[in-house]
N, C-alpha and C. Protein backbone atom coordinates (compact mmCIF):
# COMPACT_ATOMS: atom_id res chain seq x y z
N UNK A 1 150.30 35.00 24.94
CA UNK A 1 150.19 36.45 24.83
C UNK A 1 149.12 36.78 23.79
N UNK A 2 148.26 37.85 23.93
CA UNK A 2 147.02 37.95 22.93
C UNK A 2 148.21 38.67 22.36
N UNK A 3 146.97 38.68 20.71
CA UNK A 3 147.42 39.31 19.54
C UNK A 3 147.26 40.84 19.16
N UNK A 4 146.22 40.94 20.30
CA UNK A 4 145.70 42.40 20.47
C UNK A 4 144.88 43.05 21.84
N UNK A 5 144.99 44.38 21.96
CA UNK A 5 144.80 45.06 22.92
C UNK A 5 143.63 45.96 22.72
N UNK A 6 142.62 46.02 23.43
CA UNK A 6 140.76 46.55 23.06
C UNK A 6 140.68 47.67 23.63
N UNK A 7 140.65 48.76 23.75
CA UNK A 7 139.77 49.20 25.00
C UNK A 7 138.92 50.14 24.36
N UNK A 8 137.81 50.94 25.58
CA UNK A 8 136.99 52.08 24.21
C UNK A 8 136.62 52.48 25.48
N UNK A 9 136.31 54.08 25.24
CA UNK A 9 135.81 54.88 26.18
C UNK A 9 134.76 56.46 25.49
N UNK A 10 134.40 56.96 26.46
CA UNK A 10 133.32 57.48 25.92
C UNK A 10 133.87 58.90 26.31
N UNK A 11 133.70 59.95 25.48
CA UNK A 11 134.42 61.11 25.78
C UNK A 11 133.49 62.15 24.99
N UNK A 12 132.71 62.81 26.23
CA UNK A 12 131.38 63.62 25.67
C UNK A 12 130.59 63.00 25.40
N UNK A 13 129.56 63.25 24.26
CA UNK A 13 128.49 61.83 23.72
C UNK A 13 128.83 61.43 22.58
N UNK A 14 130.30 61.04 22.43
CA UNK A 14 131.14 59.66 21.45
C UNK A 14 131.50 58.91 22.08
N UNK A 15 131.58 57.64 21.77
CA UNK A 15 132.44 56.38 22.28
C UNK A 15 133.16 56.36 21.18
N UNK A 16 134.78 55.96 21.26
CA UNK A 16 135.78 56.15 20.68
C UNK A 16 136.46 54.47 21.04
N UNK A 17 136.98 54.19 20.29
CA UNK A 17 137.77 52.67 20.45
C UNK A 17 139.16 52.47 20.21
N UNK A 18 140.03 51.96 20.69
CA UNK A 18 141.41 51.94 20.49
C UNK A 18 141.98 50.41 20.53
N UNK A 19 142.98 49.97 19.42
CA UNK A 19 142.98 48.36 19.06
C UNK A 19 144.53 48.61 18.81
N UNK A 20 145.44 47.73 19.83
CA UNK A 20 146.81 47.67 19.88
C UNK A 20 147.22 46.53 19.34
N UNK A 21 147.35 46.42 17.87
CA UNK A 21 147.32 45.05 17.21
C UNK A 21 148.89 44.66 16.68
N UNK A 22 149.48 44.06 17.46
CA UNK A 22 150.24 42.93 17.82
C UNK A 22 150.62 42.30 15.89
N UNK A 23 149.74 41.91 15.49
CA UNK A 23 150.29 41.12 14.29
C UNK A 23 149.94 41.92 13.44
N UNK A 24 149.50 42.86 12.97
CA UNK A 24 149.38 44.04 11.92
C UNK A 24 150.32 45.12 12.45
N UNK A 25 150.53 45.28 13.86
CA UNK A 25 152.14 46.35 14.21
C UNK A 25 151.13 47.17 13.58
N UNK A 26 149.81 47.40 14.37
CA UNK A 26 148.92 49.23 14.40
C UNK A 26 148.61 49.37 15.70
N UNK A 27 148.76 50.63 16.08
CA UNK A 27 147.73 51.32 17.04
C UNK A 27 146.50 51.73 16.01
N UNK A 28 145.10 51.69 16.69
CA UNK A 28 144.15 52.68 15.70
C UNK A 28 143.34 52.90 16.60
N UNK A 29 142.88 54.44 16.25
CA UNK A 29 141.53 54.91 17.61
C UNK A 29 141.00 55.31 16.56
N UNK A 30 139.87 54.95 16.67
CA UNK A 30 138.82 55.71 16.01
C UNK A 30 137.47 55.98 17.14
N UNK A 31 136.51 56.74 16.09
CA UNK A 31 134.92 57.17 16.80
C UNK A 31 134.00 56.29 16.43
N UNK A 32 133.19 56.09 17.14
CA UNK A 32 132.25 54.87 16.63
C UNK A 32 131.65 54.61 15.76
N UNK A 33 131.80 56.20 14.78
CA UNK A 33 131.35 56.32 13.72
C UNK A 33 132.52 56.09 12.21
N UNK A 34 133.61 55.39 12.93
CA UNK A 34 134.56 55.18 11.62
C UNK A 34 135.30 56.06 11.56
N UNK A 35 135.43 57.40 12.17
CA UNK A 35 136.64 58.42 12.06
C UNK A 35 137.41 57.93 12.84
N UNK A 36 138.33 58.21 11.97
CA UNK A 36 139.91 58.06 12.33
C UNK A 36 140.77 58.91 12.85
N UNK A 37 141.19 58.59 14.56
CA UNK A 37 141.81 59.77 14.94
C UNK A 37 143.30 59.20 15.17
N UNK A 38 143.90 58.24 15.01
CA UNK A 38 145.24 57.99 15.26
C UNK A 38 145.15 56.19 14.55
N UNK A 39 146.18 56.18 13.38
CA UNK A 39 146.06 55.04 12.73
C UNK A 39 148.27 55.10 12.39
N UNK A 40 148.53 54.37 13.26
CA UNK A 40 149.87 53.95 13.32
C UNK A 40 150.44 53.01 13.27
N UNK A 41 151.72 52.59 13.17
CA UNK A 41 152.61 51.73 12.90
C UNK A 41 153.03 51.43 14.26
N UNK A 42 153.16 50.59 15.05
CA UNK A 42 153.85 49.93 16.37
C UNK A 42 155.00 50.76 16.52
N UNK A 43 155.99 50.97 15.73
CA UNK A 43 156.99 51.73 16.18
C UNK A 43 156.90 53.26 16.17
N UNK A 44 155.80 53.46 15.52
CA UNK A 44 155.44 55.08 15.71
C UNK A 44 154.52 55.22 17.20
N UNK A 45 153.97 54.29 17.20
CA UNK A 45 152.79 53.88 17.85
C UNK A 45 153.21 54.16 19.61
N UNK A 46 154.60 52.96 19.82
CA UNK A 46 155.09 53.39 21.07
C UNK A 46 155.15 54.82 21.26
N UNK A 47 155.53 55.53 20.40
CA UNK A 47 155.97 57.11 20.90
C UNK A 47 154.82 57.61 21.06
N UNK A 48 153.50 57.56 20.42
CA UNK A 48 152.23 57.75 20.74
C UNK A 48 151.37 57.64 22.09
N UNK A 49 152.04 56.41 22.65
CA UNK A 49 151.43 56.28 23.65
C UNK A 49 152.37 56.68 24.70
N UNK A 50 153.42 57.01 24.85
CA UNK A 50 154.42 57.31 25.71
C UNK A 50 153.81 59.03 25.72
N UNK A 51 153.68 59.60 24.61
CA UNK A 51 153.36 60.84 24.86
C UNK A 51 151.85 61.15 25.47
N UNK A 52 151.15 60.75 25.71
CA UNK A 52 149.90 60.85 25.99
C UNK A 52 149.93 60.09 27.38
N UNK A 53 150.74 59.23 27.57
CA UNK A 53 150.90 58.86 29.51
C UNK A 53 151.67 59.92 30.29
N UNK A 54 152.84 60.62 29.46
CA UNK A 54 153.88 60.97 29.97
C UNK A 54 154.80 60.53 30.83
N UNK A 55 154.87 59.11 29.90
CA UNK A 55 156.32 58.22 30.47
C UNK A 55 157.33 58.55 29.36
N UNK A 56 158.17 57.94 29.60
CA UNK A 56 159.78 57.78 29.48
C UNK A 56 159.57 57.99 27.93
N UNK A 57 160.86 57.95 27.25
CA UNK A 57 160.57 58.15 25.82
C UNK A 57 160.70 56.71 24.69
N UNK A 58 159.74 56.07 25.66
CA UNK A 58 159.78 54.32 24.76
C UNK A 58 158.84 53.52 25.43
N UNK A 59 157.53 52.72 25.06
CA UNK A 59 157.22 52.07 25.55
C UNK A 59 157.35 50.61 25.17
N UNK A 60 157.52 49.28 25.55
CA UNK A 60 158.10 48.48 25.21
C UNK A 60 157.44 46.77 25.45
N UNK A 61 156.45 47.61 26.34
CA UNK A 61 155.71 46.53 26.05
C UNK A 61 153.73 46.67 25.87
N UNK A 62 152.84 46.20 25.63
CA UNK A 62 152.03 46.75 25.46
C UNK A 62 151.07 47.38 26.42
N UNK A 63 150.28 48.77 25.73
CA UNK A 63 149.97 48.80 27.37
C UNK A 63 148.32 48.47 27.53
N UNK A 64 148.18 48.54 28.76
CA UNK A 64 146.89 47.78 29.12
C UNK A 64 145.36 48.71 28.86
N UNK A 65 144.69 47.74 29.30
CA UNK A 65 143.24 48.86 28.93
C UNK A 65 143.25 49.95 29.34
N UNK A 66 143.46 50.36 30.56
CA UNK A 66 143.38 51.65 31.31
C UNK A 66 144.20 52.81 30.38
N UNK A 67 145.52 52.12 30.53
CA UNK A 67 146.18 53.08 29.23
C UNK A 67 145.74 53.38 28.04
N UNK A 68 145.25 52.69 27.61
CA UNK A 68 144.43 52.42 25.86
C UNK A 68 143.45 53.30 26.14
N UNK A 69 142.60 53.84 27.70
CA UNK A 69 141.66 54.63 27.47
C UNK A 69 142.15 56.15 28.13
N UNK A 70 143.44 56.08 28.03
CA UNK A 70 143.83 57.60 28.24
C UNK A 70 144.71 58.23 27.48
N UNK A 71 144.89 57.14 26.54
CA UNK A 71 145.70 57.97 25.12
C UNK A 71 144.25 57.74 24.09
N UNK A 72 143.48 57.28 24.82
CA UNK A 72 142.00 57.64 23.48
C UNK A 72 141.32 59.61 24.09
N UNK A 73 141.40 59.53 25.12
CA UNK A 73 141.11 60.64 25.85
C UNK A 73 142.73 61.84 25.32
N UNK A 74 143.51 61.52 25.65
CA UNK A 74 144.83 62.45 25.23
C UNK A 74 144.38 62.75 23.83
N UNK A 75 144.28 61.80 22.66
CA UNK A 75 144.46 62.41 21.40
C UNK A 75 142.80 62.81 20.61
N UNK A 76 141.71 62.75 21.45
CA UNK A 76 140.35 63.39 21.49
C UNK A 76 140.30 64.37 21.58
N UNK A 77 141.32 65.05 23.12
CA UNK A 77 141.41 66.20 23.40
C UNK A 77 140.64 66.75 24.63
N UNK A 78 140.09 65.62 25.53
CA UNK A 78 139.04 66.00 26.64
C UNK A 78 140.01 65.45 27.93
């Protein structure tokens, strides 16, 4: 099982990156420029991404790139 989860997407003219890290227990998105738009704890983190898919109220296992680039898009705001 990796230790972490990558993905990055481009929303307007930013690319934004999102890192689901497994042995530090963070979500973090930031802009390519180092802003910080969501820097969490794994257990805050699930509820983070559950709200921005609009699944169930727990996610439980990690989720995949595609997801990683629509809770970077959900908490951007585009």
């Amino acid at each position: 099982m990796d230790d972490h989860f990558i993905a990055d997407q481009k929303v307007g003219t930013s690319m934004y990156y999102a890192v689901w890290d497994i042995r530090q227990e963070r979500l973090h998105i930031a802009r390519e420029d180092g802003t910080v738009i969501l820097d969490d704890r794994l257990d805050k983190a699930h509820f983070a991404v559950h709200k921005a898919l609009g699944l169930g109220p727990y996610v439980t296992a990690a989720p995949s790139e595609a997801q990683l680039q629509e809770v970077i898009r959900f908490y951007v705001g585009k």
